[in-house]
C-alpha atoms as a PDB file:
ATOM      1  CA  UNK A   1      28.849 -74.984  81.395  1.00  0.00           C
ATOM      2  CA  UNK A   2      26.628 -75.875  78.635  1.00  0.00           C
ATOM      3  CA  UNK A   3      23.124 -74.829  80.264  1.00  0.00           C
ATOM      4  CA  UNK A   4      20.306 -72.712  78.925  1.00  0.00           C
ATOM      5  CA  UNK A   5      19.588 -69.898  80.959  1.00  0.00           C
ATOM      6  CA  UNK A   6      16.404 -67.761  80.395  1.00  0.00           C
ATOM      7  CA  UNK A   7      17.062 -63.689  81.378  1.00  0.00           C
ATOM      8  CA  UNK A   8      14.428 -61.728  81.602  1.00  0.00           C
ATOM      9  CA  UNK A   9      14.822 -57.591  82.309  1.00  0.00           C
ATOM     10  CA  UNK A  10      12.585 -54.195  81.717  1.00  0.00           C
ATOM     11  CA  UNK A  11      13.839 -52.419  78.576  1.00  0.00           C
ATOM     12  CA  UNK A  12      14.321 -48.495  77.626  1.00  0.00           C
ATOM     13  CA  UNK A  13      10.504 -48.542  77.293  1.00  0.00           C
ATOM     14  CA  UNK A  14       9.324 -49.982  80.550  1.00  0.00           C
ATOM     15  CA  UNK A  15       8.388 -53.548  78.652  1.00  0.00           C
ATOM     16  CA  UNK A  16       9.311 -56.787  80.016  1.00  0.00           C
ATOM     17  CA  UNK A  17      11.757 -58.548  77.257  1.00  0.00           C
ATOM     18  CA  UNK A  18      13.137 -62.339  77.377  1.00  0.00           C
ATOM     19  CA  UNK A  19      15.841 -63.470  76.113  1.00  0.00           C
ATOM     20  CA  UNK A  20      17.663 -67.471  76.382  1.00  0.00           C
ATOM     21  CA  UNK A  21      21.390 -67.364  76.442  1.00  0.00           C
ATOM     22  CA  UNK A  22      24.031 -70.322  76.493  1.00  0.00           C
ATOM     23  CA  UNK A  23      26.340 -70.111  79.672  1.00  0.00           C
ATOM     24  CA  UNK A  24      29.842 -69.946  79.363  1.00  0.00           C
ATOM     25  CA  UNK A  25      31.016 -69.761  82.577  1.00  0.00           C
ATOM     26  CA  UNK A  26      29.899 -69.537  86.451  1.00  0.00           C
ATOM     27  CA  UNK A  27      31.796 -68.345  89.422  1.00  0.00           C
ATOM     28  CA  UNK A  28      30.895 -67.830  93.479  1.00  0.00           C
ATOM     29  CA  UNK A  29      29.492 -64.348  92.167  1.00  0.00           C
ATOM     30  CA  UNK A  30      28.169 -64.466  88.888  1.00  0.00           C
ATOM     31  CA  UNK A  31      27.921 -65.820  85.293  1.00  0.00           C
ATOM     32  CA  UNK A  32      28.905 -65.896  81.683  1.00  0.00           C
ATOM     33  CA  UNK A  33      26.487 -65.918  78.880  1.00  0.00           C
ATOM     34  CA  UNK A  34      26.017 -65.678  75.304  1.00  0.00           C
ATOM     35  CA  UNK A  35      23.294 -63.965  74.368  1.00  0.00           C
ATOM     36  CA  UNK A  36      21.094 -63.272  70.857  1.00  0.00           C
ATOM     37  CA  UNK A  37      20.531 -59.516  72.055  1.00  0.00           C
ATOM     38  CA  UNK A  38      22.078 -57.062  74.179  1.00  0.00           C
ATOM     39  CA  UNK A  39      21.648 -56.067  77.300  1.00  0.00           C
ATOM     40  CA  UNK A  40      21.986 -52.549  79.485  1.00  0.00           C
ATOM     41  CA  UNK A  41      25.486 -52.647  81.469  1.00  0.00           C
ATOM     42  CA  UNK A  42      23.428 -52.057  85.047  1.00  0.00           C
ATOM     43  CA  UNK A  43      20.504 -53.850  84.042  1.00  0.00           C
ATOM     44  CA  UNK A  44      18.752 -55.628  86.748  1.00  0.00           C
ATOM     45  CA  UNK A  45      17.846 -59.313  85.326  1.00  0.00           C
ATOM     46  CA  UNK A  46      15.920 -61.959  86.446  1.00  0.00           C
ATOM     47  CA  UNK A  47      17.893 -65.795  85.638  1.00  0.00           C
ATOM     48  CA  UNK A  48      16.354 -68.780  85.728  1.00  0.00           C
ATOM     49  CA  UNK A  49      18.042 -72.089  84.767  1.00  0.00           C
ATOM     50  CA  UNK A  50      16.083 -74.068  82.013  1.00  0.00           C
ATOM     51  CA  UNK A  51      16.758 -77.526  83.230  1.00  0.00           C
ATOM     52  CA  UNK A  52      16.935 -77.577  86.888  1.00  0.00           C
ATOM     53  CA  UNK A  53      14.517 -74.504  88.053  1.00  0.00           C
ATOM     54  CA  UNK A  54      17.111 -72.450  89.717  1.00  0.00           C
ATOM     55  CA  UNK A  55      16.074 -68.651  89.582  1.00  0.00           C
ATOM     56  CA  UNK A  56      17.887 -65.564  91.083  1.00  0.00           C
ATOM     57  CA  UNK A  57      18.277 -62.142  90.425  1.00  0.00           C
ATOM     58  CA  UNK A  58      21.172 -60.358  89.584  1.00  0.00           C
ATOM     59  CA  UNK A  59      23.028 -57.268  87.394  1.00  0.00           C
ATOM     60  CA  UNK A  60      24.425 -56.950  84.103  1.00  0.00           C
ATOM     61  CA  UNK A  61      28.192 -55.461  84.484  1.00  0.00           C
ATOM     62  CA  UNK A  62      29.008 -55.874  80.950  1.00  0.00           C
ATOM     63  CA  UNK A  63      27.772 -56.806  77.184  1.00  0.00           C
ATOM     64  CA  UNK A  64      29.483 -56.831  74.434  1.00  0.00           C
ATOM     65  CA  UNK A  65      29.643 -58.204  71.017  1.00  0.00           C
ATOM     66  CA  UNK A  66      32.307 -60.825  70.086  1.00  0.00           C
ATOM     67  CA  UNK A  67      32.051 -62.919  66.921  1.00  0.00           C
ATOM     68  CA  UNK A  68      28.258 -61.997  66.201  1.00  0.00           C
ATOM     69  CA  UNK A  69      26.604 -62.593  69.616  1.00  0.00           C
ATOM     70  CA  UNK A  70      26.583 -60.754  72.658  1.00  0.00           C
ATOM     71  CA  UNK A  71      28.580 -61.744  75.535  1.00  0.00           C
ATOM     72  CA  UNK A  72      27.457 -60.448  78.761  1.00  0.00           C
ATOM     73  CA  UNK A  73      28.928 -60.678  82.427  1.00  0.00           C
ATOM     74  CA  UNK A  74      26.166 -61.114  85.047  1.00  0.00           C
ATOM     75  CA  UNK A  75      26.694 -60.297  88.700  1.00  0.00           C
ATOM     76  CA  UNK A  76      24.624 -62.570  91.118  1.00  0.00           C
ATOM     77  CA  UNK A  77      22.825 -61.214  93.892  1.00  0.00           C
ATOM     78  CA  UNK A  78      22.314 -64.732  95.563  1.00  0.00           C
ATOM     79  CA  UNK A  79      23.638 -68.064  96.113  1.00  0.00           C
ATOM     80  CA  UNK A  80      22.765 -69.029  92.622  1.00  0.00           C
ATOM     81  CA  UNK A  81      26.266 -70.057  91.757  1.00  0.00           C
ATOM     82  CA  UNK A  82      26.667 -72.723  94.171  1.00  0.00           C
ATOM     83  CA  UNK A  83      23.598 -74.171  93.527  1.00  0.00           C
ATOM     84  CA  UNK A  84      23.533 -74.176  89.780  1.00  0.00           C
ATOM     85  CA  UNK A  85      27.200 -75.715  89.435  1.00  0.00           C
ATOM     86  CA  UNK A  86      25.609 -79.217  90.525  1.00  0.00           C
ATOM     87  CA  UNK A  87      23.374 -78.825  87.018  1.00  0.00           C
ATOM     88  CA  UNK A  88      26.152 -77.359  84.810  1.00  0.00           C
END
């Protein structure tokens, strides 16, 4: 999976934030991503795939740094994972 996904979420102070993260990995119920920032472990996020328009929402279960970037695991809410693995 070598896809850019866009992930956008509300921060501590109520603001909109956007972030694009490389995926890793994708499963029937979620997704792995690296990511420039970190993200709240129960964050609700909104993903949308770059190249083929694919959007869904989902939650952030984990985050956490390895080798200088943040790696977070992101729990799918939809059928986002079917569709997407056609475009990885």
């Amino acid at each position: 999976m070598t896809s850019a996904i866009r992930i956008g979420w509300v921060d501590c102070q109520r603001q909109m934030r956007y972030a694009t993260g490389q995926g890793v990995d994708i499963s029937e119920g979620g997704l792995g991503v690296r990511l420039p920032v970190q993200l709240r472990a129960g964050a609700l996020v909104n993903l949308e795939l770059a190249l083929c328009g694919i959007s869904a929402v989902g939650r952030v279960r984990y985050c956490v740094l390895v080798d200088g970037e943040w790696r977070a695991g992101l729990e799918v809410a939809n059928s986002f994972a079917r569709d997407a693995a056609a475009w990885m």
